[in-house]
Protein backbone atom coordinates (compact mmCIF):
# COMPACT_ATOMS: atom_id res chain seq x y z
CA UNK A 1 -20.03 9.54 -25.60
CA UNK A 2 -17.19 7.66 -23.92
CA UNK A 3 -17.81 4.90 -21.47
CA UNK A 4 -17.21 4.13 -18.34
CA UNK A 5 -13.64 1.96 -18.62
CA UNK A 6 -12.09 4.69 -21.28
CA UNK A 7 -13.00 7.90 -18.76
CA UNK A 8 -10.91 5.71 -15.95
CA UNK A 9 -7.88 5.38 -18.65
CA UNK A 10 -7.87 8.70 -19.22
CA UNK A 11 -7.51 9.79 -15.46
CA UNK A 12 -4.05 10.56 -13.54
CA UNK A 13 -3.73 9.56 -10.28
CA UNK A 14 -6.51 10.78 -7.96
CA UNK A 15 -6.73 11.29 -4.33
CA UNK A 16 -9.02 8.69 -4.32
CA UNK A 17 -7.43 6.12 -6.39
CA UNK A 18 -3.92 7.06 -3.49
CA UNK A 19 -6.91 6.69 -0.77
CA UNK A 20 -7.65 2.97 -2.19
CA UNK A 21 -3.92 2.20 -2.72
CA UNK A 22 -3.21 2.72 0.42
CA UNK A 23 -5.75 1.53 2.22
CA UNK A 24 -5.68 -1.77 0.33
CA UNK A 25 -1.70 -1.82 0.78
CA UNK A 26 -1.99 -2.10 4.96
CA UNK A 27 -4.00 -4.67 4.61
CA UNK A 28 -1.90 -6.29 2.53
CA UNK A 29 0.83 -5.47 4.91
CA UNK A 30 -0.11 -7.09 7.44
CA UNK A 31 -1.28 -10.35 5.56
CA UNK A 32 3.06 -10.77 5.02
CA UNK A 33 4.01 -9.91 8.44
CA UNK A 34 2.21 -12.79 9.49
CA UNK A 35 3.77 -15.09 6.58
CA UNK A 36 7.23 -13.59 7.79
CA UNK A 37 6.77 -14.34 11.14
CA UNK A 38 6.17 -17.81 9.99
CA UNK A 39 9.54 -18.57 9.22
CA UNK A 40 10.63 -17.39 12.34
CA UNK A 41 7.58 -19.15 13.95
CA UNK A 42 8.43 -22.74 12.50
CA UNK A 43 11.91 -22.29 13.77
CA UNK A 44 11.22 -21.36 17.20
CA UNK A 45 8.24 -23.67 17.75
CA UNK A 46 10.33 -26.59 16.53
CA UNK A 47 12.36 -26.13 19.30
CA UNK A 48 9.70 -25.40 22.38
CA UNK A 49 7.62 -28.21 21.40
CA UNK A 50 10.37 -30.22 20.25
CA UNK A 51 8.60 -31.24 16.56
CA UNK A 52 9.88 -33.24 13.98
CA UNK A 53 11.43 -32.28 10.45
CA UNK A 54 7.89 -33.39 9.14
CA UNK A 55 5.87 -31.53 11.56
CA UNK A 56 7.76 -28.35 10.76
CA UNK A 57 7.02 -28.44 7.33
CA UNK A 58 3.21 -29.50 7.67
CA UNK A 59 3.14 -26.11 10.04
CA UNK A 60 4.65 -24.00 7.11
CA UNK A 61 2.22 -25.98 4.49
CA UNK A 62 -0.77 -25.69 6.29
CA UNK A 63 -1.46 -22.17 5.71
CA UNK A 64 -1.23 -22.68 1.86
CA UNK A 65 -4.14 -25.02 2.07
CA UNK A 66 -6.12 -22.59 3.70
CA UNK A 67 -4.67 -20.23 0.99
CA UNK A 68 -5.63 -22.59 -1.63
CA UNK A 69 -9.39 -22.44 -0.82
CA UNK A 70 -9.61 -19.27 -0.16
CA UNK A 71 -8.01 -18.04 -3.36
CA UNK A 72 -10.45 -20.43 -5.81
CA UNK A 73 -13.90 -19.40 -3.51
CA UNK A 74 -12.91 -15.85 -2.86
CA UNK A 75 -12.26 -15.16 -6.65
CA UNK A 76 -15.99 -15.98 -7.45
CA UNK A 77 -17.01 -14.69 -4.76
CA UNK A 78 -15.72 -11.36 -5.88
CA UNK A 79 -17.00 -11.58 -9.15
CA UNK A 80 -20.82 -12.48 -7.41
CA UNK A 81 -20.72 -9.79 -4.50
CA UNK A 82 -18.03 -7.75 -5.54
CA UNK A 83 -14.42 -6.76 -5.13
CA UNK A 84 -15.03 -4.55 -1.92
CA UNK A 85 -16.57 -7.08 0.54
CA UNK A 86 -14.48 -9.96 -0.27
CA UNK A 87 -11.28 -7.47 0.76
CA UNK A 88 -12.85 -6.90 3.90
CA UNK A 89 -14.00 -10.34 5.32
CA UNK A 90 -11.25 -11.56 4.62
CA UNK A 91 -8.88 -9.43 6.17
CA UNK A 92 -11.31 -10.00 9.64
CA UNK A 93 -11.20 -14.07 9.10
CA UNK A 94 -7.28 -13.30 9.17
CA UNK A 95 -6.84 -11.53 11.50
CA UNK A 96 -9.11 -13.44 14.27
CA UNK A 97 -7.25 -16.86 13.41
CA UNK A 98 -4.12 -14.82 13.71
CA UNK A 99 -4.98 -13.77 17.04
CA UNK A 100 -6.27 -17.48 18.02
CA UNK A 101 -3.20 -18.74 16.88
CA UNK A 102 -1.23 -17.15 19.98
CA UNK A 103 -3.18 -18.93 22.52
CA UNK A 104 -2.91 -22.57 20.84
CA UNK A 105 -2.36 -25.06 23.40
CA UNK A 106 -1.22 -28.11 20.85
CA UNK A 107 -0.25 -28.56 17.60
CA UNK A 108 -3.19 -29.70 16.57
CA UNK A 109 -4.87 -26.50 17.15
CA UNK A 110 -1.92 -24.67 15.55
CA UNK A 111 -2.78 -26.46 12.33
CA UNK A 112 -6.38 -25.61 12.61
CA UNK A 113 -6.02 -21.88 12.95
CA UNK A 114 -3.36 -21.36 10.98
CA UNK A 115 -5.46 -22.81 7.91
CA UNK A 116 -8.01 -20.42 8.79
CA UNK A 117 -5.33 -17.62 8.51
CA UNK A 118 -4.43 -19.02 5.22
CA UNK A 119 -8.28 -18.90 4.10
CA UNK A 120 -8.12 -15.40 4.47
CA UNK A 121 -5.19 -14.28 3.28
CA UNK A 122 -5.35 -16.02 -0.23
CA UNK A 123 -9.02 -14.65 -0.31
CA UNK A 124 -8.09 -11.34 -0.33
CA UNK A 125 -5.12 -10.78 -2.42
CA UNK A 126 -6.21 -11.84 -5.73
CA UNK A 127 -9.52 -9.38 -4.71
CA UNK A 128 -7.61 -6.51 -3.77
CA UNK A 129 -5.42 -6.91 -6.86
CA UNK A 130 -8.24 -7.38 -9.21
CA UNK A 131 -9.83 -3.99 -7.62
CA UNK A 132 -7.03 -1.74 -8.10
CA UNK A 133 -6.41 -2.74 -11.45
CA UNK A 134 -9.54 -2.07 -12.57
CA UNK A 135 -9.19 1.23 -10.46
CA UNK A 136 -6.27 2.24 -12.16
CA UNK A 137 -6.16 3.95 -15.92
CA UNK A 138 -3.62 1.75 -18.54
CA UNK A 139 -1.08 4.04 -18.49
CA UNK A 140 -0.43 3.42 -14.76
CA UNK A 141 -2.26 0.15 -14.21
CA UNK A 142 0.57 -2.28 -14.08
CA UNK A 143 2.73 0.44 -11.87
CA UNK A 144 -0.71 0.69 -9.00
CA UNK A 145 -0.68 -3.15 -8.78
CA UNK A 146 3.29 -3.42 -8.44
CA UNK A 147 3.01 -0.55 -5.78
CA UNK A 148 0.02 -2.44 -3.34
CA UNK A 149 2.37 -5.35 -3.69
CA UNK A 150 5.15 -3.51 -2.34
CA UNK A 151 3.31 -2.98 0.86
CA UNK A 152 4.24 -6.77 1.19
CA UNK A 153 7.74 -5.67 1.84
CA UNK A 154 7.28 -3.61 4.67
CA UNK A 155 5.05 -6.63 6.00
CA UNK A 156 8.22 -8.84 5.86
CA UNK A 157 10.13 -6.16 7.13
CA UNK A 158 8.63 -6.01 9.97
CA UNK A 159 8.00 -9.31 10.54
CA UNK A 160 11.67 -10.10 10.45
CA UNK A 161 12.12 -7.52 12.68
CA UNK A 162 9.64 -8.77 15.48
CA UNK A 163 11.12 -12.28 14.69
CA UNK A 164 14.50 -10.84 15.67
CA UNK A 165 13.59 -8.79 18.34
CA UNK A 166 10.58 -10.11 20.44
CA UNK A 167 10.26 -14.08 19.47
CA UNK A 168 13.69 -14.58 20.75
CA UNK A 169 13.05 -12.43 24.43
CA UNK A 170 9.08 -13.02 24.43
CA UNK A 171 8.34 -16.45 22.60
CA UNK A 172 6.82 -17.48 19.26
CA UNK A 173 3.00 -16.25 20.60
CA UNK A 174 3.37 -12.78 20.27
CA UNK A 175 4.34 -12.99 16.63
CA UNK A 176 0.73 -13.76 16.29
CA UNK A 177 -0.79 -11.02 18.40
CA UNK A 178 1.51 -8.09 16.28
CA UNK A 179 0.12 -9.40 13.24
CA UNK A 180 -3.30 -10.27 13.59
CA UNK A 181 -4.68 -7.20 16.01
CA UNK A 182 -4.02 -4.28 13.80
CA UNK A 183 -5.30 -6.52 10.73
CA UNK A 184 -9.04 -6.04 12.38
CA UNK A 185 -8.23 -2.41 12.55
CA UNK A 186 -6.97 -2.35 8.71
CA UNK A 187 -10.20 -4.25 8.04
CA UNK A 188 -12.34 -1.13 9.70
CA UNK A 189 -10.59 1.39 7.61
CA UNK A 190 -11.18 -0.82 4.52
CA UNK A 191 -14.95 0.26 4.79
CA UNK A 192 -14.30 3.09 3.24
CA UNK A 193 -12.72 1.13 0.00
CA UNK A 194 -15.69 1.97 -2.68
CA UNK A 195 -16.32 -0.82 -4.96
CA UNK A 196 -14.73 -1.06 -8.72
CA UNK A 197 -16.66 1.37 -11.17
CA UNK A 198 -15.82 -1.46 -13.50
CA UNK A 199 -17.73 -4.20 -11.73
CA UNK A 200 -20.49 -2.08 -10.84
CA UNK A 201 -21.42 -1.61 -14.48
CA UNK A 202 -20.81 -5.39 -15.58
CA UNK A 203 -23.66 -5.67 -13.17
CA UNK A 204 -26.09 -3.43 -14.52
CA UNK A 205 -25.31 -0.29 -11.40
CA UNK A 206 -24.88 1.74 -13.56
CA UNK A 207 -25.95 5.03 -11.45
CA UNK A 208 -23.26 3.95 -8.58
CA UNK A 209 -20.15 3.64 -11.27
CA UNK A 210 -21.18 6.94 -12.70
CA UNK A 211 -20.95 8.29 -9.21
CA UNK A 212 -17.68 7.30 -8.70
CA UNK A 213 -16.17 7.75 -11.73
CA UNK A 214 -17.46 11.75 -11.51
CA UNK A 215 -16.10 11.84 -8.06
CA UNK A 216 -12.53 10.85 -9.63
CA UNK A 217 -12.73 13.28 -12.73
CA UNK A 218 -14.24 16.27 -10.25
CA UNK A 219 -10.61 15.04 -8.17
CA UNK A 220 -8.53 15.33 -11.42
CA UNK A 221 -10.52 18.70 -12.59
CA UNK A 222 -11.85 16.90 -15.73
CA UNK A 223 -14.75 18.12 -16.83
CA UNK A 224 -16.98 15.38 -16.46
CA UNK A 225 -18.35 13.49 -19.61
CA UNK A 226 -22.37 13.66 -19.96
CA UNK A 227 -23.80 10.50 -18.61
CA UNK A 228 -22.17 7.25 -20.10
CA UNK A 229 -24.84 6.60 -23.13
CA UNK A 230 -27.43 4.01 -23.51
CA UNK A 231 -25.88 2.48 -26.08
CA UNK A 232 -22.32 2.39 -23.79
CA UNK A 233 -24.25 0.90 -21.21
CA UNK A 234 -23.53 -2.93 -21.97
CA UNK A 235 -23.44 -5.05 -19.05
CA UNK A 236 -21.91 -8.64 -18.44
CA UNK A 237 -24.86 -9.11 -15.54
CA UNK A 238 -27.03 -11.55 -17.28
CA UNK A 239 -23.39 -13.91 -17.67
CA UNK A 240 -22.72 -16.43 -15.20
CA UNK A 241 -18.57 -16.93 -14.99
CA UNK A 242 -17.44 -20.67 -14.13
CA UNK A 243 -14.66 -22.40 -14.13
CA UNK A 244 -14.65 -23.81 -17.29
CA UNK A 245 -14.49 -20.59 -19.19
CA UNK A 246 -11.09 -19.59 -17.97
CA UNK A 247 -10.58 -23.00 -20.08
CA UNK A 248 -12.81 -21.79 -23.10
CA UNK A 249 -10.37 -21.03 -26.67
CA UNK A 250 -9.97 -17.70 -26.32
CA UNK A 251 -8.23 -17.93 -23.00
CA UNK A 252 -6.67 -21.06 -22.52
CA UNK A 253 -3.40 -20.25 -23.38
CA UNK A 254 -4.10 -17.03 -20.90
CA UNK A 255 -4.85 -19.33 -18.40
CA UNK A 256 -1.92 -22.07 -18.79
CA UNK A 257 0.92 -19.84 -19.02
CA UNK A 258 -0.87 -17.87 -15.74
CA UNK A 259 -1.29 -20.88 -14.17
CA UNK A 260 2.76 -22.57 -14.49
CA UNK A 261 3.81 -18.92 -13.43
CA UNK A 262 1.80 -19.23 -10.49
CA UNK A 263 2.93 -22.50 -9.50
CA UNK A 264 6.60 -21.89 -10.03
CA UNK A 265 6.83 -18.58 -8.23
CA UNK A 266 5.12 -19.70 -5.24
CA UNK A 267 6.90 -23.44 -5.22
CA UNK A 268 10.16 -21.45 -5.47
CA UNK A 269 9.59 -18.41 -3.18
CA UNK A 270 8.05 -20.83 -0.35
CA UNK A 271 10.67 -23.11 -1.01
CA UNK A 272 13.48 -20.26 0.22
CA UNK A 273 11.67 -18.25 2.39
CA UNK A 274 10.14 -20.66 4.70
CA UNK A 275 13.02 -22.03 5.26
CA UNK A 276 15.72 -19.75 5.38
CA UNK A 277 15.96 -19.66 9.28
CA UNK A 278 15.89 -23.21 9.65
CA UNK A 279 18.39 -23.73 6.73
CA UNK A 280 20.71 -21.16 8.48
CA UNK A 281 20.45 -22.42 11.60
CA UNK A 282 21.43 -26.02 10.33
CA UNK A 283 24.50 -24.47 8.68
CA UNK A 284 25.55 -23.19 12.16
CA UNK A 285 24.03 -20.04 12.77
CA UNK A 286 22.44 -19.57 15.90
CA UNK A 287 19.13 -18.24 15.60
CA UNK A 288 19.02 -15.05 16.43
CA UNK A 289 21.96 -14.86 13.47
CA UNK A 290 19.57 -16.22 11.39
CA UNK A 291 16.80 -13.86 12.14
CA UNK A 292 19.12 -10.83 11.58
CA UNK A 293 20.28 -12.34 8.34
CA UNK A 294 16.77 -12.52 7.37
CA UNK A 295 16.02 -9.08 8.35
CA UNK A 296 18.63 -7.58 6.12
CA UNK A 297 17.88 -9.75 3.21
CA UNK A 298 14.48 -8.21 3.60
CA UNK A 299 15.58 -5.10 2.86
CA UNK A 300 16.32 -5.92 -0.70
CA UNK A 301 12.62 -6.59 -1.53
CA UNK A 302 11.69 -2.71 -1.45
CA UNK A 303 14.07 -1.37 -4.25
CA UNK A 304 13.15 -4.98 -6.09
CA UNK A 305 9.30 -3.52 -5.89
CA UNK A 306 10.33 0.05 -7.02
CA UNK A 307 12.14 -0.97 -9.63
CA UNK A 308 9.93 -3.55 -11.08
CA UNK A 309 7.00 -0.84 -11.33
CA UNK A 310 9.24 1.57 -12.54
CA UNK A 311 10.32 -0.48 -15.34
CA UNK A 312 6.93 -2.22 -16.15
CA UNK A 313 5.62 0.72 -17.88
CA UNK A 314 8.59 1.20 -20.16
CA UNK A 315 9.75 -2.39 -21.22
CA UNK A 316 6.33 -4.18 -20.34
CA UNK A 317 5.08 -6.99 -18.37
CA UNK A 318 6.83 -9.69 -20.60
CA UNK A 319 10.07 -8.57 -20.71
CA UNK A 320 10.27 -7.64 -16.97
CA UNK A 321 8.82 -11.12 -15.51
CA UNK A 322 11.29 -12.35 -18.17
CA UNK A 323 14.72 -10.29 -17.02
CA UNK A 324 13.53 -10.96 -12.53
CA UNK A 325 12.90 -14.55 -13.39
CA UNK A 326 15.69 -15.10 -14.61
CA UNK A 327 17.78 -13.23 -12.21
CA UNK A 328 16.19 -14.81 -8.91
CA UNK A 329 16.73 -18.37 -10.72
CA UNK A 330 20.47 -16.77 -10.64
CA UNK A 331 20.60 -15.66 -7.07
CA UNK A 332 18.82 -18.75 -5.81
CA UNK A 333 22.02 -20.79 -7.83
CA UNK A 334 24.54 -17.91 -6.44
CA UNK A 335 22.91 -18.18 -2.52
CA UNK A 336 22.77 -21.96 -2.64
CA UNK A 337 26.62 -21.92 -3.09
CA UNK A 338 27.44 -19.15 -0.35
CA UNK A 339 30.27 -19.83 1.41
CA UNK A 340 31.00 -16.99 3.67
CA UNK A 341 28.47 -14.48 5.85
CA UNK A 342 29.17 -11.90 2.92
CA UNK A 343 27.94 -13.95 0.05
CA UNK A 344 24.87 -15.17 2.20
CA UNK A 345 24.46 -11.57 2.46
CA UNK A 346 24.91 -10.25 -1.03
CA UNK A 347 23.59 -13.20 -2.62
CA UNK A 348 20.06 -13.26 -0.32
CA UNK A 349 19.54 -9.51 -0.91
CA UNK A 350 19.72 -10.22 -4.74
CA UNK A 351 17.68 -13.37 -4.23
CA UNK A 352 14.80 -11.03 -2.16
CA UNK A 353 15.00 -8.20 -5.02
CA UNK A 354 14.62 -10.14 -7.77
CA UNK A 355 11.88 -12.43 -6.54
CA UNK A 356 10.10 -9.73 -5.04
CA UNK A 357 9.86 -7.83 -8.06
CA UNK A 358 8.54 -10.54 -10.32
CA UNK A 359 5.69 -11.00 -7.65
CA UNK A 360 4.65 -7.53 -8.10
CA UNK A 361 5.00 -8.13 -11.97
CA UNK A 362 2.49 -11.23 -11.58
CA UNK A 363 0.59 -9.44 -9.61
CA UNK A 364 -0.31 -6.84 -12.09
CA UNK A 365 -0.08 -9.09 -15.37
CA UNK A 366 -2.90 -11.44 -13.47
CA UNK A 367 -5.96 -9.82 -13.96
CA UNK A 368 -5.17 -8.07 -17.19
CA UNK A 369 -5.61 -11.38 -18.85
CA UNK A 370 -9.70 -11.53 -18.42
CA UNK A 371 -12.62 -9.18 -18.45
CA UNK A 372 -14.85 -7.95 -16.10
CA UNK A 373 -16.95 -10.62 -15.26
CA UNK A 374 -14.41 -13.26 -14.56
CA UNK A 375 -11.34 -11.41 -13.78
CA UNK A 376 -11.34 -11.98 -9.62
CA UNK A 377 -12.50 -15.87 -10.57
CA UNK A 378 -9.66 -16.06 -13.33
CA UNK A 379 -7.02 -14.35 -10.79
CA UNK A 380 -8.00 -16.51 -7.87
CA UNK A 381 -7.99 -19.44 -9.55
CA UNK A 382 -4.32 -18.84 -10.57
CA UNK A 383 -3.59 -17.73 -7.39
CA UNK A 384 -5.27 -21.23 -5.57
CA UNK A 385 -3.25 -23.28 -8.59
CA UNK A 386 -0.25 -21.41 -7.40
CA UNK A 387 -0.53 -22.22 -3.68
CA UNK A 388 -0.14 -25.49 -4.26
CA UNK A 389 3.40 -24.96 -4.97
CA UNK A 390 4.02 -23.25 -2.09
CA UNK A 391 1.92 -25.94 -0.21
CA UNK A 392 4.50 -28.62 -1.93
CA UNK A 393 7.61 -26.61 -1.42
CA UNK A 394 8.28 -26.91 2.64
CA UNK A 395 7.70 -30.81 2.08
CA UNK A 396 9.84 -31.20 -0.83
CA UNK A 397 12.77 -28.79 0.57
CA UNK A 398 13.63 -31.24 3.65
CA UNK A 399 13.15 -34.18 1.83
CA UNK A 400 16.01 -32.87 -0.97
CA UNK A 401 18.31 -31.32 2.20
CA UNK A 402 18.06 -34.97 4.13
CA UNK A 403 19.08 -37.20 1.10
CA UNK A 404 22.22 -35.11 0.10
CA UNK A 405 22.79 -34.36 3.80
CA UNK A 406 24.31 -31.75 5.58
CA UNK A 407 27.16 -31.33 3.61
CA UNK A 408 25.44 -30.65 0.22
CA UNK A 409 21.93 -30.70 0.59
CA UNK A 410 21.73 -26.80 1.42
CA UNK A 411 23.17 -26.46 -2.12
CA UNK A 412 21.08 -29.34 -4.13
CA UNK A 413 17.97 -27.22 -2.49
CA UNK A 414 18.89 -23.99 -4.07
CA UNK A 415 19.96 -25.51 -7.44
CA UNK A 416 16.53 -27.49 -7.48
CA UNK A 417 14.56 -24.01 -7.12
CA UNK A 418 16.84 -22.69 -9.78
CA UNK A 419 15.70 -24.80 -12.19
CA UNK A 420 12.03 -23.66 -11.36
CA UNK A 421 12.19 -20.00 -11.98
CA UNK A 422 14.53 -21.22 -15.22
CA UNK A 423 11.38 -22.82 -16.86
CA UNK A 424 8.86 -19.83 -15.90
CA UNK A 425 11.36 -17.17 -17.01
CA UNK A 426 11.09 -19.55 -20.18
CA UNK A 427 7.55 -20.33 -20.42
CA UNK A 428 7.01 -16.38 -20.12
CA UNK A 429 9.25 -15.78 -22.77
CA UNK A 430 8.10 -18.36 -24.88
CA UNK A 431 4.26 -18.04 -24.56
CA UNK A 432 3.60 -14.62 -22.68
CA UNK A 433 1.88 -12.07 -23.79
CA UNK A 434 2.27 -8.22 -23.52
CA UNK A 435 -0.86 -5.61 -21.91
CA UNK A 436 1.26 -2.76 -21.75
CA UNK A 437 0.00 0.30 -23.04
CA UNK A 438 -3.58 -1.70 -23.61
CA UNK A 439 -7.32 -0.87 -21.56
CA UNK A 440 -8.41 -3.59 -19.63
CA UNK A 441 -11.19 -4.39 -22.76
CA UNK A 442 -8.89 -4.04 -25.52
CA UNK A 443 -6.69 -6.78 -23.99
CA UNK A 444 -9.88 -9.27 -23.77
CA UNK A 445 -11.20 -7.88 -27.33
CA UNK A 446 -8.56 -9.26 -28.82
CA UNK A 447 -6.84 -12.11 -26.07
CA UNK A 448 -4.50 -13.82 -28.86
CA UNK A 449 -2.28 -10.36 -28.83
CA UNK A 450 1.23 -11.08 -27.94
């Protein structure tokens, strides 16, 4: 009799695993329009309500303290109530703050909302993540993941594109309104996201997992295995997951070398993105330039995604977070030293692949690392540790710029994040592990595997 986990592994790709995928994905879409928009946000609020350097960067830090919570409580939450509910509240606390945040009358309420925003948004990705990898059989696994993350880069697109379009003509407040109203909608159509066959057995429903995993094989026109045996039928629902055991032996080194990636990609990513506009603009474009430049640098992110999942199932997750580490610490040295409209170009397009591709990569190496019952907890908690680089970055970014000045501090800025993706392409290379090719049990049989 095979179990439950090995009859997902040995399924293609279903309609209904697509139907998950893609409904997971526009969520996820429209959680990065609204982080897009706040590049374009910071810029053009700094201007209407005339706020200092400071202020600016508290606006674009905010957010990642929401994020932070949300990550750390949604992961257990997920691994409590399950995958499926936590990627649907959520998306609704989102998108209402996201709404709010267009009729803000003061700063003060900005902040407010905006950390609200933030809650839901890093409540739901490590949850959504978690639930299509556990959807999705090991030969395809890390490619799924990669694929929902791409959705991300038609979020940004767009976002760019309403920054450039509408903020300039219509104001900063209807940045808000595009992205949070058709999040509620998203969050309706997520209803009909079924919850992980893989978390419904570690909880002893067993009858529901069968369900769906009969439903997927019917799909595929595998004849369906006889009923998962009693002896299969182990369950993880009489263990409590905490905190402490994502610091246990057998995953601590798991959990370090998730944690530092975490940190650095966010600390450098935030550190560009954020920014960019502003950056621009203080090198003399206007800022409509600045948007456009943006936009087209955007671009870059969906080939980065395509080729990230294309190539994660041949060379593995170790060498490709190794290879797009190391070549957006390379673009972010080549883009810091841009001196001409092409090389901003060029060199931000490369920065945008590159980067974008190794989020996809962490995105599917994250919940390989831990089983069942503490894989949302284990990814959110990386995910929480991780905001607090990007929380870090927009403070730390103006404070390097203003003590090298205008002259070089645009440059000492990009050679500072350099240095950051340097030591996680090396701390990946030097103490990752690989899951390619490897079930979601047999990695967390045997966690020491490199």
């Amino acid at each position: 009799m095979m179990n439950i986990a090995s009859r997902i592994d040995q399924l293609p790709m279903t309609p209904m695993l697509k139907k998950i995928l893609l409904l997971t994905g526009i969520g996820w879409m429209f959680d990065a329009m609204d982080q897009g928009m706040v590049s374009g946000v910071m810029a053009a609020i700094g201007k209407d309500w005339a706020l200092s350097t400071g202020q600016i960067g508290l606006l674009g830090s905010v957010g990642m303290l929401g994020m932070i919570l949300g990550a750390a409580l949604s992961g257990m939450a997920a691994d409590k109530w399950g995958r499926r509910s936590v990627i649907m509240w959520t998306l609704v606390i989102y998108g209402i703050s996201s709404i709010l945040s267009g009729f803000a009358v003061d700063f003060t309420m900005l902040l407010i909302l905006r950390f609200l925003t933030g809650f839901g948004l890093g409540g739901e990705l490590p949850a959504a993540s978690t639930l299509v990898s556990e959807y999705s059989p090991t030969k395809i696994r890390g490619r799924n993941v990669i694929l929902l993350e791409s959705f991300w880069a038609w979020g940004w697109i767009i976002a760019a594109f309403v920054a450039y379009m509408l903020i300039p003509v219509y104001g900063w407040r209807v940045a808000f309104f595009v992205g949070g109203v058709p999040a509620l909608f998203a969050a309706v159509f997520r209803m009909a996201v079924p919850e992980s066959p893989r978390y419904l057995q570690s909880v002893g429903k067993i009858n529901e997992a069968e369900d769906l995993v009969m439903k997927m094989e019917s799909q595929a026109n595998i004849t369906s295995q006889a009923k998962t045996d009693e002896t299969e039928k182990s369950t993880d629902n009489n263990i409590k997951a905490s905190f402490f055991d994502l610091w246990s032996k057998k995953y601590i080194r798991s959990t370090v070398v998730l944690w530092v990636i975490w940190f650095g990609i966010n600390f450098g990513y935030y550190g560009f993105v954020l920014w960019t506009p502003t950056l621009l603009v203080a090198k003399g474009f206007a800022l409509t330039k600045s948007f456009e430049f943006t936009l087209i640098m955007c671009l870059a992110q969906l080939p980065g995604y395509f080729s990230a999942a294309y190539l994660v199932e041949r060379l593995g997750r170790k060498k490709v977070l190794a290879i797009y580490f190391a070549g957006t610490a390379l673009s972010a040295w080549l883009f810091g030293h841009a001196g001409s409209v092409e090389q901003i170009l060029i060199f931000g397009s490369l920065l945008y692949f590159f980067s974008l591709g190794s989020w996809g990569c962490v995105y599917a190496y994250t919940p390989e690392v831990y089983p069942t019952f503490f894989r949302a907890t284990g990814s959110g908690w990386a995910a929480a540790f991780g905001r607090i680089g990007a929380f870090i970055a927009p403070f730390i970014v103006p404070v390097i710029y203003n003590y090298f000045g205008a002259e070089t501090g645009y440059t000492n800025v990009f050679i500072m994040l350099t240095m950051v993706f340097v030591i996680v392409a090396l701390v990946v290379i030097l103490f990752g592990k690989e899951t390619m090719g490897k079930s979601l049990e047999e990695i967390n049989e045997n966690p020491s595997i490199t």
